[in-house]
Protein backbone atom coordinates (compact mmCIF):
# COMPACT_ATOMS: atom_id res chain seq x y z
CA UNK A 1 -12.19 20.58 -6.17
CA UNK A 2 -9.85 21.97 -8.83
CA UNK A 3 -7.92 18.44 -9.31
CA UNK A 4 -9.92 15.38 -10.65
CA UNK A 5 -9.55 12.82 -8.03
CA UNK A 6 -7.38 9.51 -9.29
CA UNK A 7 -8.92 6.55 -7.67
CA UNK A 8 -6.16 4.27 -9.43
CA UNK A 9 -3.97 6.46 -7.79
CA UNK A 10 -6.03 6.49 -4.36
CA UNK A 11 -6.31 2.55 -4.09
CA UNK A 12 -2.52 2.25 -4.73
CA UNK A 13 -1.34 4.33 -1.61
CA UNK A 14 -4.18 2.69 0.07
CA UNK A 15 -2.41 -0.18 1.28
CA UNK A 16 0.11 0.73 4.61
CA UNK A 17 2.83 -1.48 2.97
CA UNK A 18 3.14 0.41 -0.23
CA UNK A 19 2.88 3.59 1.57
CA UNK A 20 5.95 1.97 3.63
CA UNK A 21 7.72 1.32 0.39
CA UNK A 22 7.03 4.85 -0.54
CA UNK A 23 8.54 6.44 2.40
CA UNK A 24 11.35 3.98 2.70
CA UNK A 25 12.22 5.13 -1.26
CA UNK A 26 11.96 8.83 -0.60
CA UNK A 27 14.40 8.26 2.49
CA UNK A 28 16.84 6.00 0.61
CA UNK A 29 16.44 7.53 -2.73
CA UNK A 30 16.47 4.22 -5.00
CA UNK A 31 16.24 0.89 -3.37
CA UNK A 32 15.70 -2.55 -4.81
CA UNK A 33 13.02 -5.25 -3.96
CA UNK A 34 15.02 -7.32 -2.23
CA UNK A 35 16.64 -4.21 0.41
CA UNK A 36 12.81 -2.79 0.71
CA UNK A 37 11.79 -6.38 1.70
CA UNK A 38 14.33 -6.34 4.74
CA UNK A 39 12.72 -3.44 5.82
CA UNK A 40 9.31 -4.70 5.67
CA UNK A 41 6.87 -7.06 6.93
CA UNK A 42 6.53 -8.94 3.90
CA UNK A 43 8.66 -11.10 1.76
CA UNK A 44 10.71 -10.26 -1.24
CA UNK A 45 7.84 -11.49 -4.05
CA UNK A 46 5.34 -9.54 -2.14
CA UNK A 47 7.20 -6.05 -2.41
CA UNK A 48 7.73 -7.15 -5.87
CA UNK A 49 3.87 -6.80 -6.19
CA UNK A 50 3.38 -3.82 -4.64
CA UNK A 51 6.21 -2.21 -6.91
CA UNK A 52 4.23 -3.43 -9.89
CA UNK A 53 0.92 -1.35 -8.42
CA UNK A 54 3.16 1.47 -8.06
CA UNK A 55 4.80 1.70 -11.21
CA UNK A 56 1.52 1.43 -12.98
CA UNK A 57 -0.01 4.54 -11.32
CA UNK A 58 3.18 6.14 -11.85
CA UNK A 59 4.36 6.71 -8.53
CA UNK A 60 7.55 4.92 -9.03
CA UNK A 61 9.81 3.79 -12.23
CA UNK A 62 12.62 1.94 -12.19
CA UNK A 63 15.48 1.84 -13.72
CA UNK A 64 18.16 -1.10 -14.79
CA UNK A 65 21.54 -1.40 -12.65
CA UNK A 66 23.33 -4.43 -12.98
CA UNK A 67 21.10 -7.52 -12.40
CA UNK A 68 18.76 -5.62 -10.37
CA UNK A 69 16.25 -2.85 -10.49
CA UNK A 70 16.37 0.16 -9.01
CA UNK A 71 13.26 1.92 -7.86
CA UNK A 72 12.74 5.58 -7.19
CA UNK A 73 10.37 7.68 -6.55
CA UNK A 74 8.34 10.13 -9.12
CA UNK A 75 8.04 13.51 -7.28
CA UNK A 76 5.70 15.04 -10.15
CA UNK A 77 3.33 12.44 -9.72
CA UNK A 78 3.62 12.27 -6.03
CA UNK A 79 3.27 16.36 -5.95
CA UNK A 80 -0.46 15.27 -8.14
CA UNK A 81 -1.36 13.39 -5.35
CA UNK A 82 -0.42 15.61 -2.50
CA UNK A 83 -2.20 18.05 -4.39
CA UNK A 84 -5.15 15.39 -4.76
CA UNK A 85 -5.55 15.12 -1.00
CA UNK A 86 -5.12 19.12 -0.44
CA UNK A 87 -7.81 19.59 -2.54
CA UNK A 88 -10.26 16.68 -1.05
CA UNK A 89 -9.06 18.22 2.43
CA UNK A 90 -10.40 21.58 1.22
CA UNK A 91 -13.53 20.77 0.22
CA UNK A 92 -14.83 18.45 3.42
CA UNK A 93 -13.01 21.37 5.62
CA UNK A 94 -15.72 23.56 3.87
CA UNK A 95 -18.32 20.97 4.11
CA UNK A 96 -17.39 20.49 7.80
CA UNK A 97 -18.03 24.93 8.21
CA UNK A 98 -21.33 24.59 6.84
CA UNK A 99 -22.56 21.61 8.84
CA UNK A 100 -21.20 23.46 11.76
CA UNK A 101 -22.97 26.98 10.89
CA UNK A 102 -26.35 24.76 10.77
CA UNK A 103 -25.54 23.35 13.93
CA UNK A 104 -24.85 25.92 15.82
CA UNK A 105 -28.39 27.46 14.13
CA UNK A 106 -30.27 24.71 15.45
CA UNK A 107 -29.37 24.98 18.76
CA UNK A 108 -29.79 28.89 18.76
CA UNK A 109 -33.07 27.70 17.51
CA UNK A 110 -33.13 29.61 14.46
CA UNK A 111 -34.09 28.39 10.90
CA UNK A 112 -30.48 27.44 9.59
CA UNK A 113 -31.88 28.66 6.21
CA UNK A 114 -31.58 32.24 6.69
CA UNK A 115 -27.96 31.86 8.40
CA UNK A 116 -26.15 31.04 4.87
């Protein structure tokens, strides 16, 4: 894998409701706590969590607006961890191949040794 893995990262789109949050804020743009709690499950001090998890990985910032904050979306950082899974993807899709060539050895019933 070309990308070092980010297991901070990882853990914090782990959870359905922040990856909820996440897709609710790339649809809306910027949202607050209190309009991503309408949308969700959860209550308004919850989402307020989760937006703390995801600001400290870097996945969202907010800014000031009024009384309120306004969350968004990082796209550079959520590119790093698209990239992330690509490149985890890519490596068990070749680890998948190669379990798959020695499979299909042992039931020829040839010594999956000399088939690499």
């Amino acid at each position: 894998m070309s990308a070092t893995v980010d297991d901070d990262l990882w853990s914090a789109v782990g959870d359905p409701t922040r990856r909820r949050m996440l897709d609710l804020l790339l649809s809306e743009g910027t949202a607050t706590a209190t309009s991503l709690s309408e949308h969700l499950p959860v209550t308004r001090q919850a989402v307020a969590k989760h937006l703390v998890v995801l600001d400290r990985v870097g996945l969202v910032h907010a800014s000031t607006a009024g009384r309120e904050k306004q969350f968004h979306v990082d796209h550079a950082q959520l590119a790093r961890a698209v990239a992330q899974l690509a490149d985890v993807g890519a490596a068990w899709d070749s680890r998948l191949q190669r379990i798959k060539r020695i499979a299909e050895a042992i039931q020829r019933g040839t010594d999956p040794k000399t088939e690499q």
